[in-house]
Protein backbone atom coordinates (compact mmCIF):
# COMPACT_ATOMS: atom_id res chain seq x y z
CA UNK A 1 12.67 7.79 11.66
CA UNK A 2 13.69 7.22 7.93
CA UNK A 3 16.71 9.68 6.79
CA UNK A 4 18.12 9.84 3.33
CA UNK A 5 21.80 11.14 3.49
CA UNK A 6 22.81 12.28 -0.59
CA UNK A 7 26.41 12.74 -0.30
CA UNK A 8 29.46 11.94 -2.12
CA UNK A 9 31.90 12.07 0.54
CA UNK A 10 32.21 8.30 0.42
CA UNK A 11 33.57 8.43 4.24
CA UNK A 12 31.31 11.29 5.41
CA UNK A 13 28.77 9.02 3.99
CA UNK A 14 29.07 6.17 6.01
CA UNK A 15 30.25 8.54 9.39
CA UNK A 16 26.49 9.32 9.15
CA UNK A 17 25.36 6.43 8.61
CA UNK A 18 26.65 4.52 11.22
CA UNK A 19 25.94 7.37 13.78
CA UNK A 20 22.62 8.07 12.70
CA UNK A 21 21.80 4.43 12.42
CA UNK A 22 22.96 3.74 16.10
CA UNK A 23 20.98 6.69 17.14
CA UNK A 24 17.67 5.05 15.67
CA UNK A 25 17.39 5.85 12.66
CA UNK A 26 16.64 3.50 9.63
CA UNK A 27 19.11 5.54 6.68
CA UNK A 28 19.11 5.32 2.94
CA UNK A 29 22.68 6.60 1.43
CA UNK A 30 23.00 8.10 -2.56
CA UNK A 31 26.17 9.55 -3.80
CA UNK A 32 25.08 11.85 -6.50
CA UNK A 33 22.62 14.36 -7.42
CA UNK A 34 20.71 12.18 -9.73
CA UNK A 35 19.86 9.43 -7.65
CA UNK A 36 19.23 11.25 -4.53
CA UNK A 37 16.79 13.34 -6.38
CA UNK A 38 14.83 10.71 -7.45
CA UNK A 39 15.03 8.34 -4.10
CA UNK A 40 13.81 11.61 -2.14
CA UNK A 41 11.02 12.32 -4.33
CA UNK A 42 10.00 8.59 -5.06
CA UNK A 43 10.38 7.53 -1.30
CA UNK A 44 8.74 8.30 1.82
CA UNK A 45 11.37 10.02 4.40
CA UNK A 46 11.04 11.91 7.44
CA UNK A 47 14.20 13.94 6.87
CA UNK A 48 16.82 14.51 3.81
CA UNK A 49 20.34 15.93 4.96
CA UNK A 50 21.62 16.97 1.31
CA UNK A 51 25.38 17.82 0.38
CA UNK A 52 25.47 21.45 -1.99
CA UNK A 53 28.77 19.90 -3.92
CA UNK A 54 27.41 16.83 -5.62
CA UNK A 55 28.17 15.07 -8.93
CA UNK A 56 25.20 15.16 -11.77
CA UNK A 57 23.18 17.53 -9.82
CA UNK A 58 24.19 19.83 -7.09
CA UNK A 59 22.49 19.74 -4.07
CA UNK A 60 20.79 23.61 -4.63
CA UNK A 61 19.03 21.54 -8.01
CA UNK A 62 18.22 18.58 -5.65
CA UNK A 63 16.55 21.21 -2.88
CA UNK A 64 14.27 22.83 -6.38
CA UNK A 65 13.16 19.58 -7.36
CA UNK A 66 12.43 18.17 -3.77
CA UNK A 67 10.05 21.86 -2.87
CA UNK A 68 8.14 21.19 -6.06
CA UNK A 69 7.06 17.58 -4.95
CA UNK A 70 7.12 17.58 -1.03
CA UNK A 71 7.13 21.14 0.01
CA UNK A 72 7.17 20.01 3.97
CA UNK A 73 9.92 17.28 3.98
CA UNK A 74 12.48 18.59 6.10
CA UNK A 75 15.99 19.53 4.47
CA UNK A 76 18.84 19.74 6.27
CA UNK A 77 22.04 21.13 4.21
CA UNK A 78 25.78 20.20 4.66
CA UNK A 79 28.72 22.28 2.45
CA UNK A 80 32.21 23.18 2.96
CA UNK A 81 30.91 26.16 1.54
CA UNK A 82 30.44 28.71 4.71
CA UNK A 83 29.83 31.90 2.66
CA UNK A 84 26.61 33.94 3.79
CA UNK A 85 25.68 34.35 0.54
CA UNK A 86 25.83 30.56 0.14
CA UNK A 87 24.57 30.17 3.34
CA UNK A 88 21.22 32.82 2.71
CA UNK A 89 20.10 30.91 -1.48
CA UNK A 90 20.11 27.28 0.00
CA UNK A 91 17.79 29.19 3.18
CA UNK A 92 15.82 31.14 0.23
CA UNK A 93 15.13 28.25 -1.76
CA UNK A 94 13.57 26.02 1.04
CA UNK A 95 16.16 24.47 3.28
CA UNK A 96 15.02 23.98 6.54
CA UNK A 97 18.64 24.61 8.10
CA UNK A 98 22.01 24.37 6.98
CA UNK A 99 25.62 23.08 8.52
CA UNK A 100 28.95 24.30 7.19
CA UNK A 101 31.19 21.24 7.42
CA UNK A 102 33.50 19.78 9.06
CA UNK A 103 31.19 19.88 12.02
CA UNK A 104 30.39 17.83 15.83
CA UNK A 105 28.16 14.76 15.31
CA UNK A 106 26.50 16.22 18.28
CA UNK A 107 25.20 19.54 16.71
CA UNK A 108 24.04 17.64 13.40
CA UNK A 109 21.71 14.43 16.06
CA UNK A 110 20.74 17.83 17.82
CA UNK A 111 19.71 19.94 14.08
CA UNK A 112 18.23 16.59 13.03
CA UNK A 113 16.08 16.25 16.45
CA UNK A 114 14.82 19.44 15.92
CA UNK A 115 13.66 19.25 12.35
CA UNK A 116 11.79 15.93 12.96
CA UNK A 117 9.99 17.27 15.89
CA UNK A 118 9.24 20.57 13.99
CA UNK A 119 8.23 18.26 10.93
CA UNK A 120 5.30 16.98 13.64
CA UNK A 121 3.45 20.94 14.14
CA UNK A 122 3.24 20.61 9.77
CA UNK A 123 1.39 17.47 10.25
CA UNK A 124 2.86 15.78 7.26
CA UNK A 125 5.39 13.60 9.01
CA UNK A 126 4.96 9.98 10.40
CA UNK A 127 3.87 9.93 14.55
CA UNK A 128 7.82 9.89 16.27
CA UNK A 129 5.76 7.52 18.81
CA UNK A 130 4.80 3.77 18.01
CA UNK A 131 2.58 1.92 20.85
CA UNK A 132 1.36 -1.41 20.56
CA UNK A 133 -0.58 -2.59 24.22
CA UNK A 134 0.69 -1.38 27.21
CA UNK A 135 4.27 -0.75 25.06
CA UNK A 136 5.37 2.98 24.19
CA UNK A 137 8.47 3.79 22.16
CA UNK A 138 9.45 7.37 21.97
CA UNK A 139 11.46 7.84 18.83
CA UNK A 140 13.06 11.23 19.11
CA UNK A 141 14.07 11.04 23.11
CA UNK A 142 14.60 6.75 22.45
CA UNK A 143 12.53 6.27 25.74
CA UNK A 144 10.74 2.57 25.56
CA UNK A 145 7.84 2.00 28.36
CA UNK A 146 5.73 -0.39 29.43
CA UNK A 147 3.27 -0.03 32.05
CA UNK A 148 4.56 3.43 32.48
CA UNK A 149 7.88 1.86 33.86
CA UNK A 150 10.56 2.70 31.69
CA UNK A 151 12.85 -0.38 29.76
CA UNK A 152 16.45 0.12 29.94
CA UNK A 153 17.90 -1.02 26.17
CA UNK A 154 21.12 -0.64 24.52
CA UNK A 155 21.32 1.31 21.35
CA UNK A 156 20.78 -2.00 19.13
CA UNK A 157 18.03 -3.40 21.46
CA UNK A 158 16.11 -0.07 21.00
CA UNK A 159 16.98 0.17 17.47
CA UNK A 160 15.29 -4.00 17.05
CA UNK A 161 12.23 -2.99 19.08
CA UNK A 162 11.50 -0.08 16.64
CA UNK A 163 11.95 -2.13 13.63
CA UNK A 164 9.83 -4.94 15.17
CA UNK A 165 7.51 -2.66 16.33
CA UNK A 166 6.86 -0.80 12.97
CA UNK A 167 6.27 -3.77 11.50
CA UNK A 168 4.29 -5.30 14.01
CA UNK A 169 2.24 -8.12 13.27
CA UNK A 170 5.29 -9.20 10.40
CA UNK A 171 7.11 -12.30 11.01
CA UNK A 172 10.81 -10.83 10.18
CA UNK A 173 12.94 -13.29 9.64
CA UNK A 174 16.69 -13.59 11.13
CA UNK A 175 18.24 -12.45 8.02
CA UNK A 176 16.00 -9.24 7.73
CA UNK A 177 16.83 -8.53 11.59
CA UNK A 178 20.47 -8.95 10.62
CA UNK A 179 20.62 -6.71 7.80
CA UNK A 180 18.84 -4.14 9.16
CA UNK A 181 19.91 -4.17 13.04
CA UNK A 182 23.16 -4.67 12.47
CA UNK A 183 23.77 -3.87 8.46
CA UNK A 184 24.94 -7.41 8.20
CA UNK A 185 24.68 -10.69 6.26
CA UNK A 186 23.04 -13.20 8.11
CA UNK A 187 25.98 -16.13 8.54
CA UNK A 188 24.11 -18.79 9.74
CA UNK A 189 26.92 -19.88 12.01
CA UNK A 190 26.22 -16.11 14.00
CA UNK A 191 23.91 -15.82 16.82
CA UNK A 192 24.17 -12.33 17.78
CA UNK A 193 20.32 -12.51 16.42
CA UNK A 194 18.67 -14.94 18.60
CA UNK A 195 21.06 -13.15 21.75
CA UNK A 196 19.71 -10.31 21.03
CA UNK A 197 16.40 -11.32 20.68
CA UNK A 198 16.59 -13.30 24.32
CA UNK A 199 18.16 -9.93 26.03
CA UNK A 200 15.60 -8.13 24.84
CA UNK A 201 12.73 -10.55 25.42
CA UNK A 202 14.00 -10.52 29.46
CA UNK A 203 13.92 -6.44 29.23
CA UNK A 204 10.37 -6.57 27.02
CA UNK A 205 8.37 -9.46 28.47
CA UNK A 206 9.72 -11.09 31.39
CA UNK A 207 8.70 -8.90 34.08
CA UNK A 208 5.03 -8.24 32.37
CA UNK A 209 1.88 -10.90 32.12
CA UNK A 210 1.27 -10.11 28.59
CA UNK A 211 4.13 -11.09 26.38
CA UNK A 212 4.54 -9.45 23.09
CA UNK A 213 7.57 -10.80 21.32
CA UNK A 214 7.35 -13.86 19.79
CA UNK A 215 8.90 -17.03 18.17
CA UNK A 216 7.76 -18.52 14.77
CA UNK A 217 10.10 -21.42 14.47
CA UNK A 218 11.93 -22.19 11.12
CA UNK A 219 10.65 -18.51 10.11
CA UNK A 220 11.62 -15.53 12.56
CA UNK A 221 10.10 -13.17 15.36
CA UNK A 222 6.90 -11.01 15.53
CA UNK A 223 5.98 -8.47 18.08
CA UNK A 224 1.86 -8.62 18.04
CA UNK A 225 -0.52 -8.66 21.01
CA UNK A 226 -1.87 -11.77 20.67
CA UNK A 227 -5.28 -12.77 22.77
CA UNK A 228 -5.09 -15.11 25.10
CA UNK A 229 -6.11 -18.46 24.13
């Protein structure tokens, strides 16, 4: 799922973005009111967790602006704030739920779960399943199948097959896997692409007749069903 964290908590920022990016999640980060205002209205996102305290606009201005333009994308709020009253005008004027910091990782991946799968009954949020063949990738509970049997990835395994598998039929190059897998220039003197890409391939394809990750020398990897030829 695509999150957009507006905070400007430098640290805080990049706590959840590392977390929430090695949960699955493909994050966008802005610092002030101003610019998360406009990436949240201008971009598509499945979720916005939105700081109250923030610098150019507050996060209460942000929450108006994003209800006038996308009255189901889910809002989840985060403040130091942890007055009712507080609590009760960011509820009133459209936040979906709301988390007085500091608070456990855990409860906030548990809040966020439950908005996206709430997002689903609205019907204005992207599938949280992507299938291509015989392959199944549950997005919320990070289950992969194929054939029914279930593929045992690491975090960053899962977290390549989604992005290959949203974008399947895309020859992604090395340096696109890098940056987003692993939030990473691509040195060219660094494997950790291409062993990643073989660990996976022996979870993926190996055991299975129909092989669905594949090599496009000089240019990348694409996951596509291809006929047989």
């Amino acid at each position: 799922m695509r999150l957009l964290v507006i905070e400007d908590e430098v640290k805080l920022a990049q706590y959840l973005y590392k977390g929430l990016s090695e949960n699955g999640h493909v994050v966008d980060l802005a610092h002030d009111g101003i610019e998360g205002r406009r990436l949240a209205i201008g971009g598509e996102y499945d979720l916005v967790l939105l700081d109250v305290m923030l610098p150019g606009i507050d996060g209460f201005g942000v929450l108006q602006a994003i209800r006038a333009e996308k009255r189901h994308l889910p809002v989840l709020m985060l403040t130091a704030r942890d007055r009712v009253e507080d609590r009760v005008r960011g509820l009133e004027q459209g936040a979906d739920d709301y988390l007085v910091k500091p608070f456990a990782f855990s409860e906030l991946l548990a809040r966020v779960g439950a908005l996206l799968r709430r997002g689903q009954q609205v019907g204005a949020q992207p599938a949280t399943e992507l299938h291509l063949a015989d392959l199944s990738l549950d997005l919320l509970s990070r289950r992969a199948e194929r054939r029914s049997e279930r593929l045992d990835l690491t975090a960053k395994e899962f977290k390549l097959l989604a992005l290959l598998l949203r974008r399947r039929g895309q020859i992604l190059s090395r340096t696109t896997l890098a940056e987003q897998v692993w939030d990473m220039n691509f040195d060219s003197d660094t494997n950790i692409v291409e062993v990643a890409v073989r660990r996976l391939r022996a979870k993926l394809d190996d055991p299975f007749p129909t092989k669905l990750l594949h090599t496009v020398r000089g240019m990348g990897y694409v996951l596509e069903d291809r006929a047989p030829s």
